[in-house]
Protein backbone atom coordinates (compact mmCIF):
# COMPACT_ATOMS: atom_id res chain seq x y z
CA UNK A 1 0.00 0.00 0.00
CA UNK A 2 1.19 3.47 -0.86
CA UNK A 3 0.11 6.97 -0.04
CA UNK A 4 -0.71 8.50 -3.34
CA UNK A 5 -2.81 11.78 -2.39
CA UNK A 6 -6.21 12.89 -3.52
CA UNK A 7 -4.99 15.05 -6.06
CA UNK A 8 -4.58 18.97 -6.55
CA UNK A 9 -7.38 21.96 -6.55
CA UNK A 10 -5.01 24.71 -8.31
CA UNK A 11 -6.45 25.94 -11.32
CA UNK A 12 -3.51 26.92 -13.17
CA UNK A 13 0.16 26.05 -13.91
CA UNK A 14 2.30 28.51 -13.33
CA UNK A 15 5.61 29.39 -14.84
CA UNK A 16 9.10 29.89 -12.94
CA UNK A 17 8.16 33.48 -11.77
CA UNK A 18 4.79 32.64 -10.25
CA UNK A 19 2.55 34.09 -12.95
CA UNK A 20 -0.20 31.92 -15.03
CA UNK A 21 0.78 29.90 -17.85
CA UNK A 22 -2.04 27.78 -18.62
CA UNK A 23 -5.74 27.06 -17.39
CA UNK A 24 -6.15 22.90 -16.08
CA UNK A 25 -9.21 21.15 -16.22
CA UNK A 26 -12.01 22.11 -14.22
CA UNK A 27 -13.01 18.97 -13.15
CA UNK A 28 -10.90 15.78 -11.66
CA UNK A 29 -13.75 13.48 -12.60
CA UNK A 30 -13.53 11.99 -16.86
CA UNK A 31 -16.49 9.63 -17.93
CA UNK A 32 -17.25 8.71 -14.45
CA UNK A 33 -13.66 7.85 -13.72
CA UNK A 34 -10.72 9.69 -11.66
CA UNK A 35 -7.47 9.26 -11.75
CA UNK A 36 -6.57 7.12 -9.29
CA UNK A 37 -9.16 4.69 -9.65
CA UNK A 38 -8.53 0.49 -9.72
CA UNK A 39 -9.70 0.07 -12.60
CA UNK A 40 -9.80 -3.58 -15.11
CA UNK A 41 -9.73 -3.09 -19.21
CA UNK A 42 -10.14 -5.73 -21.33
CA UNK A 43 -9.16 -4.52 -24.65
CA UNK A 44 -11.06 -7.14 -27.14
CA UNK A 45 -8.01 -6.26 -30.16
CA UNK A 46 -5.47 -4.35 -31.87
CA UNK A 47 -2.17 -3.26 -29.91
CA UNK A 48 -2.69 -3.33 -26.16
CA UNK A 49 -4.80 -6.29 -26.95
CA UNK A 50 -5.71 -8.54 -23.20
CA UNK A 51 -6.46 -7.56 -20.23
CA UNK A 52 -5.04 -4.83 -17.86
CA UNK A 53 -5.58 -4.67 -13.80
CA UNK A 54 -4.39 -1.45 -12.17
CA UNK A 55 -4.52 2.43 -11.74
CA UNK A 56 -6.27 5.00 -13.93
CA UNK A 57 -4.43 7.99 -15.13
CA UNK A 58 -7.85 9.69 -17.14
CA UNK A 59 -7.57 11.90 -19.51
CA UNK A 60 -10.33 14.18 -21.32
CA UNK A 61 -9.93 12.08 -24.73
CA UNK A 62 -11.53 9.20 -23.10
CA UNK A 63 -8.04 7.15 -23.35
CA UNK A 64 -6.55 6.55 -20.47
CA UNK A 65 -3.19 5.38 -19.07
CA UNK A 66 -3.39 2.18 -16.83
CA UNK A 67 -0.57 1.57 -14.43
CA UNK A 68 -0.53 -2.14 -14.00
CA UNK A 69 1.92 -4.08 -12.09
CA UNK A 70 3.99 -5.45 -15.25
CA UNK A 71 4.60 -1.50 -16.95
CA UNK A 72 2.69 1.33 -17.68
CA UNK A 73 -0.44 0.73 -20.60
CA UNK A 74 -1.13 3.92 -22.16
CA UNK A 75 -4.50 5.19 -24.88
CA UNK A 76 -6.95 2.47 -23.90
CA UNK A 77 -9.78 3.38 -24.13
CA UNK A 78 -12.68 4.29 -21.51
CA UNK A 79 -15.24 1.60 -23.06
CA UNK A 80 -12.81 -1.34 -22.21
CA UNK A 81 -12.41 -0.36 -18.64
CA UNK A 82 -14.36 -1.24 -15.78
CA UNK A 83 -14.84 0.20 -12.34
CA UNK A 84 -13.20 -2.01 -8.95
CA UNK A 85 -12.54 0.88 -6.61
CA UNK A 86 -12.76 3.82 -6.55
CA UNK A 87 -9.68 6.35 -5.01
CA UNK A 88 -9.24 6.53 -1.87
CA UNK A 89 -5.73 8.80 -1.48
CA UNK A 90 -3.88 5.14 -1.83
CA UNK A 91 -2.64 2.96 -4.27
CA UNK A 92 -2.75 -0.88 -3.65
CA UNK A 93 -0.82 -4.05 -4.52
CA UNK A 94 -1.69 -8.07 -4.46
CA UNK A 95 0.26 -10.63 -4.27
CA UNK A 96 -0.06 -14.45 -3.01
CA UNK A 97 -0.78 -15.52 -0.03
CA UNK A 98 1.93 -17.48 1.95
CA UNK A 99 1.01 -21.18 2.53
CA UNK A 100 1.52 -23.21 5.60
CA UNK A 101 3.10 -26.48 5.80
């Protein structure tokens, strides 16, 4: 489990001096999804073909970056993926559980 923080509420990115440089997103939330968010695509065909467990990384497109354990899976897209949990501030891990002789 690692602390990965509920994200920012600044509205824009400032440059070295302080001042405005561009406007960000209004809203944290993309097609009912957050960044954040455990997330499972299965992508049906073409290059990221199979299917993906992990954290959400949404972008306004609609194709989103999925952190899985094995590397980062970047542009699939929000009709593959399906909802597990939503953020909570943490990111979370599985692995198998030790046996007992």
């Amino acid at each position: 489990m690692t602390a990965t923080g509920r994200g920012t509420y600044r509205r824009t990115a400032p440059d070295r001096y302080g001042f405005p440089r561009l406007d960000l997103p209004r809203t944290k939330q993309y097609f009912g999804y957050a960044t954040g968010d455990l997330v499972r695509a299965n992508v049906p065909t073409g290059k990221r073909q199979g299917s993906h467990t992990g954290r959400v990384a949404v972008r306004a497109t609609g194709n989103f970056n999925i952190k899985t354990r094995h590397g980062l899976v970047q542009g699939v897209n929000r009709r593959h993926v399906r909802l597990l949990q939503r953020a909570d501030g943490y990111a979370y891990t599985t692995r198998a559980e030790a046996t007992h002789a």
